[in-house]
C-alpha atoms as a PDB file:
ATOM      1  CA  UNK A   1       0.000   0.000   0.000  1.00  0.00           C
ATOM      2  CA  UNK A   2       0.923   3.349  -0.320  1.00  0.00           C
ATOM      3  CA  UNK A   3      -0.262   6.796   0.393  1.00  0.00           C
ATOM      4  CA  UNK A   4      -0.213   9.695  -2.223  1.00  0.00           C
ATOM      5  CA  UNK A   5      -2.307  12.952  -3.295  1.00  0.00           C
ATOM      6  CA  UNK A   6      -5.394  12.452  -4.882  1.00  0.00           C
ATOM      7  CA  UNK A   7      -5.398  12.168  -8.462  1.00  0.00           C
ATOM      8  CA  UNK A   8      -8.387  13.675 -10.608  1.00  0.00           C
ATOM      9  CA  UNK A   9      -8.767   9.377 -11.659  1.00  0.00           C
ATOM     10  CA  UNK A  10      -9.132   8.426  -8.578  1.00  0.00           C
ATOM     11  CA  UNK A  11     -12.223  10.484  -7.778  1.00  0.00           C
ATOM     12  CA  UNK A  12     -15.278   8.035  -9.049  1.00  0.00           C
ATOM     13  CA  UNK A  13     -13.624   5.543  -6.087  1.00  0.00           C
ATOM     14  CA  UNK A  14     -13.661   8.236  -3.791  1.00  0.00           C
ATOM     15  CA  UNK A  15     -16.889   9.272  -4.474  1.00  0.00           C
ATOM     16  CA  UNK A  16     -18.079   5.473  -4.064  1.00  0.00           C
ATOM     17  CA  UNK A  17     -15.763   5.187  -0.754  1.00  0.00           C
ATOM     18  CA  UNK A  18     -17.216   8.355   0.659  1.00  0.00           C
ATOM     19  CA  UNK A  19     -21.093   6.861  -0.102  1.00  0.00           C
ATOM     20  CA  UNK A  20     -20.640   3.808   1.408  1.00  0.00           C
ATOM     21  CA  UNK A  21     -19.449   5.370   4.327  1.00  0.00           C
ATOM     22  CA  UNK A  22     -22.328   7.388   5.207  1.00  0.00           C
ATOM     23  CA  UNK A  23     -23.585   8.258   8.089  1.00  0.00           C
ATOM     24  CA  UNK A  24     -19.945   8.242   9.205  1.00  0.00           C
ATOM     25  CA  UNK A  25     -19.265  11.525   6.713  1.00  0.00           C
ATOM     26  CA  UNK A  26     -21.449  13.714   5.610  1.00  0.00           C
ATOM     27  CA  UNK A  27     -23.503  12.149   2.231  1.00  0.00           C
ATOM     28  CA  UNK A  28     -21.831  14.700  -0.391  1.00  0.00           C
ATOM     29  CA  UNK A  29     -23.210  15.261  -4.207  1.00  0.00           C
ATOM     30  CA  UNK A  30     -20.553  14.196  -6.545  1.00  0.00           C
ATOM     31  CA  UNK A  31     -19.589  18.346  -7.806  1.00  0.00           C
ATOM     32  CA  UNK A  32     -19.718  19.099  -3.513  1.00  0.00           C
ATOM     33  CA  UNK A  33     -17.763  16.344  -2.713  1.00  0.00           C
ATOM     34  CA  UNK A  34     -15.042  17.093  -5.657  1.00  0.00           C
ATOM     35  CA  UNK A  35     -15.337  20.742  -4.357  1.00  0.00           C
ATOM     36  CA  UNK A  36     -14.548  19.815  -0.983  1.00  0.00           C
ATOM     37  CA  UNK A  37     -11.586  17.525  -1.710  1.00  0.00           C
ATOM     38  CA  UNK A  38     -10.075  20.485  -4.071  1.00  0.00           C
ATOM     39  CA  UNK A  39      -9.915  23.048  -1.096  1.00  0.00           C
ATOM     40  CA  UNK A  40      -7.089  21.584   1.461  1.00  0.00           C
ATOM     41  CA  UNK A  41      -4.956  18.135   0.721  1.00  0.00           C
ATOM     42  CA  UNK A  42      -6.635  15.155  -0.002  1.00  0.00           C
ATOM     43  CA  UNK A  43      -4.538  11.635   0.582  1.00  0.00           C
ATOM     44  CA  UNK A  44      -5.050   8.610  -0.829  1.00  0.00           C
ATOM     45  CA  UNK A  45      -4.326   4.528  -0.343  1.00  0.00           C
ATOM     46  CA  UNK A  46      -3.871   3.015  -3.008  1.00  0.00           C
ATOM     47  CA  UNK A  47      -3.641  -0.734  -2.920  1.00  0.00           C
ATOM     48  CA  UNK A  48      -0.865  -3.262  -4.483  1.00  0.00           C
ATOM     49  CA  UNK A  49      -3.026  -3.635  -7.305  1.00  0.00           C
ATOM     50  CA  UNK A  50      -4.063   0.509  -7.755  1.00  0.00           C
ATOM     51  CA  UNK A  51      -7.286   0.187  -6.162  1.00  0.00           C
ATOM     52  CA  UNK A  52      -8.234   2.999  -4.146  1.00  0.00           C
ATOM     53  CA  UNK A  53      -8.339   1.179  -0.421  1.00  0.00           C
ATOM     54  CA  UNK A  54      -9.729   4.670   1.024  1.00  0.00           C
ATOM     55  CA  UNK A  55      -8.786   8.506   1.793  1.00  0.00           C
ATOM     56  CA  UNK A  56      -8.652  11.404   4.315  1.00  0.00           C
ATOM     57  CA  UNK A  57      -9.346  14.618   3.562  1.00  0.00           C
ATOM     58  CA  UNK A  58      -7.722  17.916   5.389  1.00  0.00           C
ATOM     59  CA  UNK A  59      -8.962  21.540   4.910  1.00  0.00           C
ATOM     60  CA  UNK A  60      -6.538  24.127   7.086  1.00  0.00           C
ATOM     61  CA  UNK A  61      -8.899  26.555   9.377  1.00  0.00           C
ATOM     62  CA  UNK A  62      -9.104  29.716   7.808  1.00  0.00           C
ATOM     63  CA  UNK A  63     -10.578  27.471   4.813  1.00  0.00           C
ATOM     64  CA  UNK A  64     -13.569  29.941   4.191  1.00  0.00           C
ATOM     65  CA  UNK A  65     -14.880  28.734   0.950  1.00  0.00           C
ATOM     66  CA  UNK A  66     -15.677  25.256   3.078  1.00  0.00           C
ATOM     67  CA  UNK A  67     -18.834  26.365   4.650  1.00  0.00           C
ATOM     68  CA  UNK A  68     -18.257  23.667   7.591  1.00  0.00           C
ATOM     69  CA  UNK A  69     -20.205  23.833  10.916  1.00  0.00           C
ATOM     70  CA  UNK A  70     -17.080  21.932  12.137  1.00  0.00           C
ATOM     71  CA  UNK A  71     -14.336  23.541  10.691  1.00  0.00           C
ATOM     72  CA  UNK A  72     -15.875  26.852  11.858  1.00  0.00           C
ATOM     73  CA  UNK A  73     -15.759  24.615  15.492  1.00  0.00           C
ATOM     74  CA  UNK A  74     -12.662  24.737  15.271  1.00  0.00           C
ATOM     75  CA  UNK A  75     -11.789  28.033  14.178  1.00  0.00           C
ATOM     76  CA  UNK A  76     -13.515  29.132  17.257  1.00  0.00           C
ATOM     77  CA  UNK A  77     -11.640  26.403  19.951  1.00  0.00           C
ATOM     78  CA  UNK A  78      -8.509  27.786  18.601  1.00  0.00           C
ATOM     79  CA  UNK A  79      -8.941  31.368  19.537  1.00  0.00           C
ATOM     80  CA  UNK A  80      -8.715  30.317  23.044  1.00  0.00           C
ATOM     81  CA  UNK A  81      -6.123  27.381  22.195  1.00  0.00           C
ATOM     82  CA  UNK A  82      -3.616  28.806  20.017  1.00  0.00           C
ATOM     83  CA  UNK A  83      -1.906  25.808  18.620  1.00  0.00           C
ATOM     84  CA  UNK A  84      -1.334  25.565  15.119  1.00  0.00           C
ATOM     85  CA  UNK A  85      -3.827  22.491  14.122  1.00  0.00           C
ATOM     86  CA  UNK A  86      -5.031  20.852  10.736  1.00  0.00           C
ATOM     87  CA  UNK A  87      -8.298  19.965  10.035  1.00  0.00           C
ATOM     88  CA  UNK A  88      -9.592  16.151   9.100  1.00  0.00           C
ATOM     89  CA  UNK A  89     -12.785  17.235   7.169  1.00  0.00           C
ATOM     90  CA  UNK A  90     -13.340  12.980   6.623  1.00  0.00           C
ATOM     91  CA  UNK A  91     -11.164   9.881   6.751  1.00  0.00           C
ATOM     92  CA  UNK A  92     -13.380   7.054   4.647  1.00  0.00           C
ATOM     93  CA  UNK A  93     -12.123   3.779   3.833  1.00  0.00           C
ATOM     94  CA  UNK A  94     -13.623   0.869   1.418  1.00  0.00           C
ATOM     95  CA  UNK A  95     -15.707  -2.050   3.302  1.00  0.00           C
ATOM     96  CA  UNK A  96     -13.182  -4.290   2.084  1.00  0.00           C
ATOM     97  CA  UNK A  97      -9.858  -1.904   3.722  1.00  0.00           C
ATOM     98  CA  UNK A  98     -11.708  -1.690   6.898  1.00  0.00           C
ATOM     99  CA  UNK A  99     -10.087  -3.096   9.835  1.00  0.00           C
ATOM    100  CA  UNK A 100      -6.404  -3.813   7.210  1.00  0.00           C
ATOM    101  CA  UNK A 101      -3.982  -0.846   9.026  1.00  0.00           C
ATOM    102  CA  UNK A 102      -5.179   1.625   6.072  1.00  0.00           C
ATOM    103  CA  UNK A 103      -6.512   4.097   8.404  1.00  0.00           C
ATOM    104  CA  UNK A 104      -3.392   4.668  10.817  1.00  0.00           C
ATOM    105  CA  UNK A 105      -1.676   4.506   7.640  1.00  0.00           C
ATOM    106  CA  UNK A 106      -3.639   7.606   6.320  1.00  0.00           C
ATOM    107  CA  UNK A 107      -3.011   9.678   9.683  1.00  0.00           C
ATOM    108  CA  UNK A 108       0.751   8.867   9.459  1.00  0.00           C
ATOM    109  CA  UNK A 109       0.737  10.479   6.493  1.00  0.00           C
ATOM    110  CA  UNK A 110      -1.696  13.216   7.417  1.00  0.00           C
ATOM    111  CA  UNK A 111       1.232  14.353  10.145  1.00  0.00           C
ATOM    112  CA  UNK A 112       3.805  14.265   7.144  1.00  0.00           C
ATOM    113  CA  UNK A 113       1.054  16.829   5.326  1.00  0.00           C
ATOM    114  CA  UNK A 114       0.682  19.044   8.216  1.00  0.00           C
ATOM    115  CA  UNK A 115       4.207  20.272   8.777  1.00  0.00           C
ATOM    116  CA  UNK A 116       4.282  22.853  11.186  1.00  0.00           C
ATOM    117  CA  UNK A 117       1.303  21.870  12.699  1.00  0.00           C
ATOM    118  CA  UNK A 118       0.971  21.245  16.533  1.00  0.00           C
ATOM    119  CA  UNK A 119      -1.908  19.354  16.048  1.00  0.00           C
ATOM    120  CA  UNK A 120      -4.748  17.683  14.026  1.00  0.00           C
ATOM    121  CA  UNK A 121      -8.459  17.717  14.486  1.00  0.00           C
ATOM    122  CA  UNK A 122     -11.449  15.810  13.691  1.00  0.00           C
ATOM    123  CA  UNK A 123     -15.181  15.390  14.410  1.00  0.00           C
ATOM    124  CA  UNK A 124     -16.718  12.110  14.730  1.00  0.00           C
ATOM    125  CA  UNK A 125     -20.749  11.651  14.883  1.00  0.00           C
ATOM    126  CA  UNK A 126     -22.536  10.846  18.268  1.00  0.00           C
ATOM    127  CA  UNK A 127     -25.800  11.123  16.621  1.00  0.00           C
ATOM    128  CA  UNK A 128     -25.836   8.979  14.429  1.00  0.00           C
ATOM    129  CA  UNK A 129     -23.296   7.541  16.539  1.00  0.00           C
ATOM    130  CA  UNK A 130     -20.507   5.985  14.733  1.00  0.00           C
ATOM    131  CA  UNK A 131     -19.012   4.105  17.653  1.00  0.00           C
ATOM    132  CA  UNK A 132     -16.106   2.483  15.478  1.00  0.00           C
ATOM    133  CA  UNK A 133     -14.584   5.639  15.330  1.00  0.00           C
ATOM    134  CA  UNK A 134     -14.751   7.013  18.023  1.00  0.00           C
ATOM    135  CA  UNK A 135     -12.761   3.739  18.968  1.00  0.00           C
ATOM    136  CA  UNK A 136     -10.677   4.373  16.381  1.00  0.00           C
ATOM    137  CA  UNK A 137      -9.313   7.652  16.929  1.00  0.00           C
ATOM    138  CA  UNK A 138      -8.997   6.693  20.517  1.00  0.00           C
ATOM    139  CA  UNK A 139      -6.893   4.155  19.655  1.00  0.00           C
ATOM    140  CA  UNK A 140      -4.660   6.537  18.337  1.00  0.00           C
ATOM    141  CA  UNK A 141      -4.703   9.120  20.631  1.00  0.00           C
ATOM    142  CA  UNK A 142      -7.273  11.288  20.035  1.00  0.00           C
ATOM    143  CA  UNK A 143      -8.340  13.509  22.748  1.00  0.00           C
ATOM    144  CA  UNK A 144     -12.008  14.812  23.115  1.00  0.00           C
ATOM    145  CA  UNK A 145     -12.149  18.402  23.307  1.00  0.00           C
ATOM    146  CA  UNK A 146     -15.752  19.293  22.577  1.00  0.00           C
ATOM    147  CA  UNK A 147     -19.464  18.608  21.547  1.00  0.00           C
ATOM    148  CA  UNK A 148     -21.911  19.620  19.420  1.00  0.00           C
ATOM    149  CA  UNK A 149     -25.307  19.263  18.343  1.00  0.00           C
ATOM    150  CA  UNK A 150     -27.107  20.322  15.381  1.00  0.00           C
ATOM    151  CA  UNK A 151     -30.451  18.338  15.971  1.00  0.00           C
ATOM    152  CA  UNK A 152     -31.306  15.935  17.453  1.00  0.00           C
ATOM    153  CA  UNK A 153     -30.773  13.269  14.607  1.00  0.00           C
ATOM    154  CA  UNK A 154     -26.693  14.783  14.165  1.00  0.00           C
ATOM    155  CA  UNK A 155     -24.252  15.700  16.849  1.00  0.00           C
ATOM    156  CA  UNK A 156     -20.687  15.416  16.735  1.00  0.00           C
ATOM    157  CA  UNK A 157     -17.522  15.044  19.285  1.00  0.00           C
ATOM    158  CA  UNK A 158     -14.506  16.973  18.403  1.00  0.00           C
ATOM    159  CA  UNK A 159     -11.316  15.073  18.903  1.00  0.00           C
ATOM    160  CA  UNK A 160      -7.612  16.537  18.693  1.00  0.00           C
ATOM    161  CA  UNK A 161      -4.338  14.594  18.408  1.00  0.00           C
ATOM    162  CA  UNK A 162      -0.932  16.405  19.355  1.00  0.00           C
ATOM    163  CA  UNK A 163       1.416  15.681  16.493  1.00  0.00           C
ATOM    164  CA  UNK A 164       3.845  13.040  17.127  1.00  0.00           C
ATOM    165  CA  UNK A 165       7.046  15.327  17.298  1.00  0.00           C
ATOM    166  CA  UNK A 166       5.240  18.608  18.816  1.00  0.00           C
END
């Protein structure tokens, strides 16, 4: 496996990996999604045989085309946290990378993409709940910082990880 930028023929798979991942991330149109992906650094596995296995997605705050509820979250927490942080706006993998290293793989390479950065944050849904994640990130070190809730079908905890070397 490696990791590597997104390349404009990998986006049908992402699109796919992004709808079967739903509720997890947000359900995107394909021109939103390929929108979203275009405004921050978007990271891709890419399996022994060039299959997309999944990717993660990071938008830096500041990011104002992205009209995120989250990233504006963020935005926000950092005024009274001043650490320089980068923001996970999704980390999807395929049903058939799930539970294969992919995702630790993905944040490794995240850190390498956020030089400079103190930290990097994410949101991960408590309603729908997505307990697998919330394992997940836990797992590798993810701190919860914050809630929020936007009805009462979606809420989301905010998680930050300091980077490995700050």
């Amino acid at each position: 496996m490696i990791i590597r930028p997104l390349k404009a023929e990998d986006f049908d798979a992402v699109y796919k990996i992004n709808a079967a991942s739903t509720p997890g991330v947000s359900e995107e149109t394909p021109d939103d999604l390929r929108t979203i992906v275009g405004l921050g650094t978007c990271l891709i596995a890419e399996g022994d045989e060039g299959q997309v296995l999944g990717f993660l997605n990071l938008i830096p705050p500041g990011t104002m085309e992205y009209k995120s509820l989250n990233l504006r979250w963020f935005e926000a927490w950092l005024e009274a946290n001043p650490v320089k942080l980068n923001y996970v706006d999704r980390i999807a993998l395929a049903p058939e990378a799930r539970g294969r290293g992919v995702g630790p793989q993905l944040y490794k390479a995240a850190f390498a993409h956020s030089e400079g950065c103190d930290s990097i944050g994410c949101e991960v849904n408590t309603a729908p709940d997505n307990p697998g994640s919330h394992r997940f990130h836990q797992r590798l070190g993810f701190a919860e910082i914050g809630r929020q809730a936007f009805s009462q079908e979606k809420a989301v905890a905010y998680y930050v990880l300091n980077m490995p070397d700050a």
